[in-house]
N, C-alpha and C. Protein backbone atom coordinates (compact mmCIF):
# COMPACT_ATOMS: atom_id res chain seq x y z
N UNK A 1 -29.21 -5.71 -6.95
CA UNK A 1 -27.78 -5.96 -6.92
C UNK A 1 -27.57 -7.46 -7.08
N UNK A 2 -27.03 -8.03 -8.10
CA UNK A 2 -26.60 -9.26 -8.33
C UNK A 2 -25.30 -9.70 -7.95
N UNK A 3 -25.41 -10.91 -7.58
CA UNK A 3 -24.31 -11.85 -7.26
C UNK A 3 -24.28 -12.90 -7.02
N UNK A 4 -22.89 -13.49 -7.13
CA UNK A 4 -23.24 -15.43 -7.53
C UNK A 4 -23.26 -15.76 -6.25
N UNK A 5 -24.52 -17.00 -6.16
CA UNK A 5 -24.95 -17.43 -4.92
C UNK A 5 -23.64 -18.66 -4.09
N UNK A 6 -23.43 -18.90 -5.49
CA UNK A 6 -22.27 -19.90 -5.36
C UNK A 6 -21.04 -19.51 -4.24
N UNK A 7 -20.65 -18.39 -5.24
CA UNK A 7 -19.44 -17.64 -4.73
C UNK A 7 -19.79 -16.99 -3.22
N UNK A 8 -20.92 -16.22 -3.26
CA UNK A 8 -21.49 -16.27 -1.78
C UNK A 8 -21.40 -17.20 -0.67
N UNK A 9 -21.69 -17.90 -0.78
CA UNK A 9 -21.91 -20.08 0.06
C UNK A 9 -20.03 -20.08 0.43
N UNK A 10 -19.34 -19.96 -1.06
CA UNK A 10 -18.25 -20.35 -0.97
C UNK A 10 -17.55 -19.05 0.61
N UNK A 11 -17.93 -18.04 -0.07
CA UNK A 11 -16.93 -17.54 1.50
C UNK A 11 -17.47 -17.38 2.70
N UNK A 12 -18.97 -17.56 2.81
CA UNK A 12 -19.76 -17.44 3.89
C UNK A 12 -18.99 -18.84 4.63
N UNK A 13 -18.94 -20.02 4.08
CA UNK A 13 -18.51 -21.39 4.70
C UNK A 13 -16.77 -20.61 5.33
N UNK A 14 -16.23 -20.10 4.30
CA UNK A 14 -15.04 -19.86 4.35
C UNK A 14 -14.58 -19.27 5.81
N UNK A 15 -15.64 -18.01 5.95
CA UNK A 15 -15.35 -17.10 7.02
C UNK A 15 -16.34 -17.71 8.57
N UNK A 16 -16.52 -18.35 8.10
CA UNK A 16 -18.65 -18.56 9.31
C UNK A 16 -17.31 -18.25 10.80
N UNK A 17 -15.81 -18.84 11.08
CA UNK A 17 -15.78 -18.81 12.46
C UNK A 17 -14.83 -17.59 12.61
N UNK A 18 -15.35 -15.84 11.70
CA UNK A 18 -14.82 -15.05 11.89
C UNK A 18 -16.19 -14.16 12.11
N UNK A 19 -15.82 -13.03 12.95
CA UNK A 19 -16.93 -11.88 13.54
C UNK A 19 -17.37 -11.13 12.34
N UNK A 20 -17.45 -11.87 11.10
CA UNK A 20 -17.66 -10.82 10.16
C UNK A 20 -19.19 -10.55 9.92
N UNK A 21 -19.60 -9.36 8.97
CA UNK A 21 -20.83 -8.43 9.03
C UNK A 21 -20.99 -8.34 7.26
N UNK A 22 -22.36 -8.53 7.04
CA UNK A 22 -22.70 -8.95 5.49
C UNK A 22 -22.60 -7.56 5.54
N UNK A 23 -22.81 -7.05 3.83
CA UNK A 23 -23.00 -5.36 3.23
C UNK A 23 -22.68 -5.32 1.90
N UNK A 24 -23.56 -4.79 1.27
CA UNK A 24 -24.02 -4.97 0.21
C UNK A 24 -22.91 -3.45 -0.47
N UNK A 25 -22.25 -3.74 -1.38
CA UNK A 25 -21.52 -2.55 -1.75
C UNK A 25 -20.57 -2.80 -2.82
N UNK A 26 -19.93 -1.97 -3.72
CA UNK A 26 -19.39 -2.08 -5.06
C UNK A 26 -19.75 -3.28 -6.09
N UNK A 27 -20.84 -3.07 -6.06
CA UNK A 27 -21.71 -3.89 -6.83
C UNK A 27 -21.89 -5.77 -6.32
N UNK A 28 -21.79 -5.41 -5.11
CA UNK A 28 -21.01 -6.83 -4.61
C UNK A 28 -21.95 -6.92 -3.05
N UNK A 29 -21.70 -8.14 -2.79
CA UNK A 29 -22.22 -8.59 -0.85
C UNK A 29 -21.17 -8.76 -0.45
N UNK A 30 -20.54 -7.80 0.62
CA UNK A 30 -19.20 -7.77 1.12
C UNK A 30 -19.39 -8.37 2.57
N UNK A 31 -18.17 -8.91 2.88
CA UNK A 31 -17.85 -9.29 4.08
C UNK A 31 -17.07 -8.20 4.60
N UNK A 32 -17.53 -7.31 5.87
CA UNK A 32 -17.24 -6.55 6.75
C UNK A 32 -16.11 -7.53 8.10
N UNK A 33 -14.93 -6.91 8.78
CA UNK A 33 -14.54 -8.06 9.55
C UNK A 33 -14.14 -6.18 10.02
N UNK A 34 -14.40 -6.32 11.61
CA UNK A 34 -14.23 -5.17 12.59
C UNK A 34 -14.13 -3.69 11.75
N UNK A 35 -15.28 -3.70 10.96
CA UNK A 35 -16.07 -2.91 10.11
C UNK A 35 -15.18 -2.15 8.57
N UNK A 36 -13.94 -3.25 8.42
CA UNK A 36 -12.81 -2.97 7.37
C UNK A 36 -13.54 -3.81 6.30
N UNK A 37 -13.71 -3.83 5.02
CA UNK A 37 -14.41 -4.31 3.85
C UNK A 37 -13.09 -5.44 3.82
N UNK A 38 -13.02 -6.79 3.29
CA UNK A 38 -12.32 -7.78 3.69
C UNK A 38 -12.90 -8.81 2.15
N UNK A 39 -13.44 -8.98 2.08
CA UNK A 39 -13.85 -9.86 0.12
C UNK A 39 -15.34 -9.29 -0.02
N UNK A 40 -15.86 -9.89 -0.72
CA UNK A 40 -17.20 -9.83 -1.07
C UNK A 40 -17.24 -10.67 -3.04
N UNK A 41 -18.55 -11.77 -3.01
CA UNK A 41 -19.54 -11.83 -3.80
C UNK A 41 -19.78 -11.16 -5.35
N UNK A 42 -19.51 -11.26 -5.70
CA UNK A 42 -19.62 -10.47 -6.98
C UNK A 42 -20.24 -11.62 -8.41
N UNK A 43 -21.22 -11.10 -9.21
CA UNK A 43 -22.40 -11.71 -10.46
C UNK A 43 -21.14 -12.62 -10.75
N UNK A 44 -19.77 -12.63 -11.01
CA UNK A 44 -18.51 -13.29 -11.84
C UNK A 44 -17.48 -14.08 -11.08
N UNK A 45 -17.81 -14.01 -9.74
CA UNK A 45 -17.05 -14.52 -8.86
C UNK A 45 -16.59 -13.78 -7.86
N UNK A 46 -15.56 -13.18 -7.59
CA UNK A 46 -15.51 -12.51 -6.15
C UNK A 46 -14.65 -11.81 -5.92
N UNK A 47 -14.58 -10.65 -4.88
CA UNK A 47 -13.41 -9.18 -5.23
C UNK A 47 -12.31 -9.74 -3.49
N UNK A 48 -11.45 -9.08 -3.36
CA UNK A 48 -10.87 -9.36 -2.48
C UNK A 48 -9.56 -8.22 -2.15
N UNK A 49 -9.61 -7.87 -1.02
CA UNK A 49 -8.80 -6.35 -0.74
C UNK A 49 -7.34 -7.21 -0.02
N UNK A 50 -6.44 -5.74 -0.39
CA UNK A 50 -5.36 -6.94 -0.19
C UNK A 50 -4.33 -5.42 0.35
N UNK A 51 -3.07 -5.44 1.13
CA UNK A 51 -2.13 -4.38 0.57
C UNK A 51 -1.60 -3.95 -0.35
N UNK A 52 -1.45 -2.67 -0.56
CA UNK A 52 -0.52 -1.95 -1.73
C UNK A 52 0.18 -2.98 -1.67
N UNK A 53 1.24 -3.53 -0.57
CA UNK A 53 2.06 -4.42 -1.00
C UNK A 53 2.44 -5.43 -1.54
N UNK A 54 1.18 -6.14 -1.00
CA UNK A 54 0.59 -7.44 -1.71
C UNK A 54 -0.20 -7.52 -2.99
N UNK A 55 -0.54 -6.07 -3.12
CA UNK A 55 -1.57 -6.13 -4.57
C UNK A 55 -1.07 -7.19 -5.57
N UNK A 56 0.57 -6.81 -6.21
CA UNK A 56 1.36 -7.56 -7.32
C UNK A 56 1.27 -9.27 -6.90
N UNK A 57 1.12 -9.75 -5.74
CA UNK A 57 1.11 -11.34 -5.07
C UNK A 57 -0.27 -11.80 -5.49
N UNK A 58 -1.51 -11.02 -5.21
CA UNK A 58 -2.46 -11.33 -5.20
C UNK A 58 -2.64 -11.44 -6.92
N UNK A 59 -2.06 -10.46 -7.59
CA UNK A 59 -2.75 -10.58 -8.98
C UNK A 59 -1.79 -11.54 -9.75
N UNK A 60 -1.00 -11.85 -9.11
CA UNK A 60 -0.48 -13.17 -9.99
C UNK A 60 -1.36 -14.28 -9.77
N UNK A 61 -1.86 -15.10 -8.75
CA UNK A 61 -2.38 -15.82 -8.58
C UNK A 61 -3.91 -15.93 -9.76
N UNK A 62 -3.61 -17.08 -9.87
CA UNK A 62 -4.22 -17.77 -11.57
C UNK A 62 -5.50 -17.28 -11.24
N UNK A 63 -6.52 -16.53 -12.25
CA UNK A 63 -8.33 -16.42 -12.56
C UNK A 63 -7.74 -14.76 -11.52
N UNK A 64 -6.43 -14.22 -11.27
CA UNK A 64 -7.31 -12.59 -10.57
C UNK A 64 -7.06 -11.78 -11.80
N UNK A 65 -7.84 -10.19 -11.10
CA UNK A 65 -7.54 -9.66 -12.15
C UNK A 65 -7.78 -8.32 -11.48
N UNK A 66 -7.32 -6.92 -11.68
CA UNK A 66 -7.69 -5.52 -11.36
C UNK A 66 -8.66 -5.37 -11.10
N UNK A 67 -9.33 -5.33 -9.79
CA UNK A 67 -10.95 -4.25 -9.85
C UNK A 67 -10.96 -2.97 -10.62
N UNK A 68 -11.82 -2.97 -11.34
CA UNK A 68 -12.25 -1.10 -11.27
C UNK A 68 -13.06 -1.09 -11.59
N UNK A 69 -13.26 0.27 -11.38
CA UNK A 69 -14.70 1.19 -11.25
C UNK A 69 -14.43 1.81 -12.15
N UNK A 70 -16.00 2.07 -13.27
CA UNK A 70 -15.98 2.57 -14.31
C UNK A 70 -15.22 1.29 -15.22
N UNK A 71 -15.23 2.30 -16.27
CA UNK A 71 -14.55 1.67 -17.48
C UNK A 71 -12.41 1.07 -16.94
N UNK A 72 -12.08 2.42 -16.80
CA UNK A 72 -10.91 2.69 -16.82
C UNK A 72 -9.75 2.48 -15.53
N UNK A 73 -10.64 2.80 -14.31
CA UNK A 73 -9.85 3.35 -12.99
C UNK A 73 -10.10 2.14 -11.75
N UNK A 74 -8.47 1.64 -12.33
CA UNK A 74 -8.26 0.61 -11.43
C UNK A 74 -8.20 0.63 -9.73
N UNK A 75 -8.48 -0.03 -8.86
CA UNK A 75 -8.78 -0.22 -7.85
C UNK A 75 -7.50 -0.67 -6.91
N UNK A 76 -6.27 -0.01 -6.76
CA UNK A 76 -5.26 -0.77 -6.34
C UNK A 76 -5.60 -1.10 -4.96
N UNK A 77 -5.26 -2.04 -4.61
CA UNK A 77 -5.29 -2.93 -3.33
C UNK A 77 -6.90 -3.47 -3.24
N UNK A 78 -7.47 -3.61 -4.34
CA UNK A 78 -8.87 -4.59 -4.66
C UNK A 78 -8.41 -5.71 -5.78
N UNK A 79 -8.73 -7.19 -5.96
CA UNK A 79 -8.62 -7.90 -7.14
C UNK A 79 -9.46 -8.81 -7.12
N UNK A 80 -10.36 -8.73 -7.54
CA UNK A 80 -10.91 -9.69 -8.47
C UNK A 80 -10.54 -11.18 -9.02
N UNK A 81 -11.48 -12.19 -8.38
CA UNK A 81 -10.87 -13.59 -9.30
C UNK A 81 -12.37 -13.97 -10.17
N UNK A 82 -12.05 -14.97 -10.64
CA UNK A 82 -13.41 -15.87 -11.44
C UNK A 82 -13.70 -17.06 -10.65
N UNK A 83 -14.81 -17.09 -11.37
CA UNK A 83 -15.19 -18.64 -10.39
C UNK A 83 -14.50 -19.65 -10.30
N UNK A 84 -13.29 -20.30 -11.68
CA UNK A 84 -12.72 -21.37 -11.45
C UNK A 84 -11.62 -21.14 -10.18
N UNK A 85 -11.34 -19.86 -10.17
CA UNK A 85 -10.13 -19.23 -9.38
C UNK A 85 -10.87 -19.08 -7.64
N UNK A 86 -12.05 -19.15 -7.88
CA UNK A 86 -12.99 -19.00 -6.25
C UNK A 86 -13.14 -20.75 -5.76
N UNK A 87 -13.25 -21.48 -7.08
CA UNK A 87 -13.99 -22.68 -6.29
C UNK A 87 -12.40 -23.48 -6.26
N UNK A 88 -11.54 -23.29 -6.70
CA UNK A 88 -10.07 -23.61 -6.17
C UNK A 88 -9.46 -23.56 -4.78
N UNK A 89 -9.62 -24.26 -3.92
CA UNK A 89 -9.94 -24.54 -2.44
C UNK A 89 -8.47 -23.56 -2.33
N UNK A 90 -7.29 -23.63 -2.99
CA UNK A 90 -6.06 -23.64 -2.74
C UNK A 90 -5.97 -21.83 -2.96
N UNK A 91 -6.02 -21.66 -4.30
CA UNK A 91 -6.41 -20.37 -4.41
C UNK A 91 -6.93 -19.79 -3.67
N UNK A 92 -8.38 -19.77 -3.73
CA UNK A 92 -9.75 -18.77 -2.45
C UNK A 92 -8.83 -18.72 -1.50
N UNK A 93 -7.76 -19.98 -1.04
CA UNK A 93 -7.09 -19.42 0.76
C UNK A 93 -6.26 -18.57 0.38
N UNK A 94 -5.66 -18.68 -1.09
CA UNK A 94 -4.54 -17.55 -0.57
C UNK A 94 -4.94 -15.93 -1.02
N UNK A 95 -5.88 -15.58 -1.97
CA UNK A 95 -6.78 -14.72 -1.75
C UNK A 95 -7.27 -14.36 -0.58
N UNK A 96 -7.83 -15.20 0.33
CA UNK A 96 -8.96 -14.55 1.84
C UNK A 96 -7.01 -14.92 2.75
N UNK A 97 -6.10 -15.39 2.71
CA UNK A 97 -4.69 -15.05 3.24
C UNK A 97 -4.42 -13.79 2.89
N UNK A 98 -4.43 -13.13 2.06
CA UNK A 98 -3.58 -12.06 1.60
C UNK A 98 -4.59 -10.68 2.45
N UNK A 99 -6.21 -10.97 2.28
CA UNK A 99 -7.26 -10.13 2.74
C UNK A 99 -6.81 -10.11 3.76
N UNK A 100 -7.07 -11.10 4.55
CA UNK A 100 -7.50 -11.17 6.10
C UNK A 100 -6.01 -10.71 6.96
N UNK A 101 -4.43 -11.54 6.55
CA UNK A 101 -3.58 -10.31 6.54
C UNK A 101 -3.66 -8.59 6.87
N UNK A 102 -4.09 -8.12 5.36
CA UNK A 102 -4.44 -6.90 5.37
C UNK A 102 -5.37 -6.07 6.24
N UNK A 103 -6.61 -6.85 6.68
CA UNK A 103 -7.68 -6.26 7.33
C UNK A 103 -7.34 -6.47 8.63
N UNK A 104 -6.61 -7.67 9.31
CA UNK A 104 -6.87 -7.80 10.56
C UNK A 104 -5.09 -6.55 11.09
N UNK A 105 -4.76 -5.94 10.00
CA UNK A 105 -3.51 -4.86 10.30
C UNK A 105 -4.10 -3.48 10.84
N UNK A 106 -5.55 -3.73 10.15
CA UNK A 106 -6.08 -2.22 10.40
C UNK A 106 -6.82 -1.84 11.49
N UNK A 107 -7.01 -0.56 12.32
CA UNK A 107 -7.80 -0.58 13.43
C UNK A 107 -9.15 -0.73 12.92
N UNK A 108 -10.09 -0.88 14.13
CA UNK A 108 -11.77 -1.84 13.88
C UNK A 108 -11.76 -0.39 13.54
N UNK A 109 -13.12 -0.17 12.57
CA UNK A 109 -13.92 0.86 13.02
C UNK A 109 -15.19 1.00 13.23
């Protein structure tokens, strides 16, 4: 399973003073936070879960773009940025803002 080491470093620093749990999953090294999937690592830069509500907020923000799986079948409330859009100090916050929002709404499991 590949993924950029970069982009890794970048949210590991990002998150280090949150309870979160590495895991390797949708082709990606995800950050687990009270066992809700919350960003993760990805070979191109990095995926990031967000609300239905927020999906349209998150994918405006410059370098995101639709997850999906397979060819065709988009991932609503997952998006995807690129690396210029990860190593953008300003961006990455409001990406892991929009996540951490979303995840810290949901019960642990």
């Amino acid at each position: 399973m590949a993924y950029n080491e970069d982009a890794l470093q970048l949210l590991r620093n990002d998150l280090a003073a949150l309870p979160v749990v590495e895991k390797k999953m949708f082709g990606a090294l995800c950050f687990m936070l009270h066992g809700n999937m919350l960003c993760g690592a990805q070979p191109n830069g990095a995926l990031f879960r967000t609300s239905p509500d927020d999906y349209a907020t998150a994918l405006a923000i410059a370098g995101a773009s639709p997850m999906c799986m397979g060819k065709d079948r988009q991932m609503k409330g997952f998006v995807e940025c690129d690396m210029d859009a990860l190593q953008d100090d300003t961006q990455r916050a409001a990406f892991l803002s929009l996540s951490l929002s979303f995840v810290n709404s949901l019960p642990p499991k």
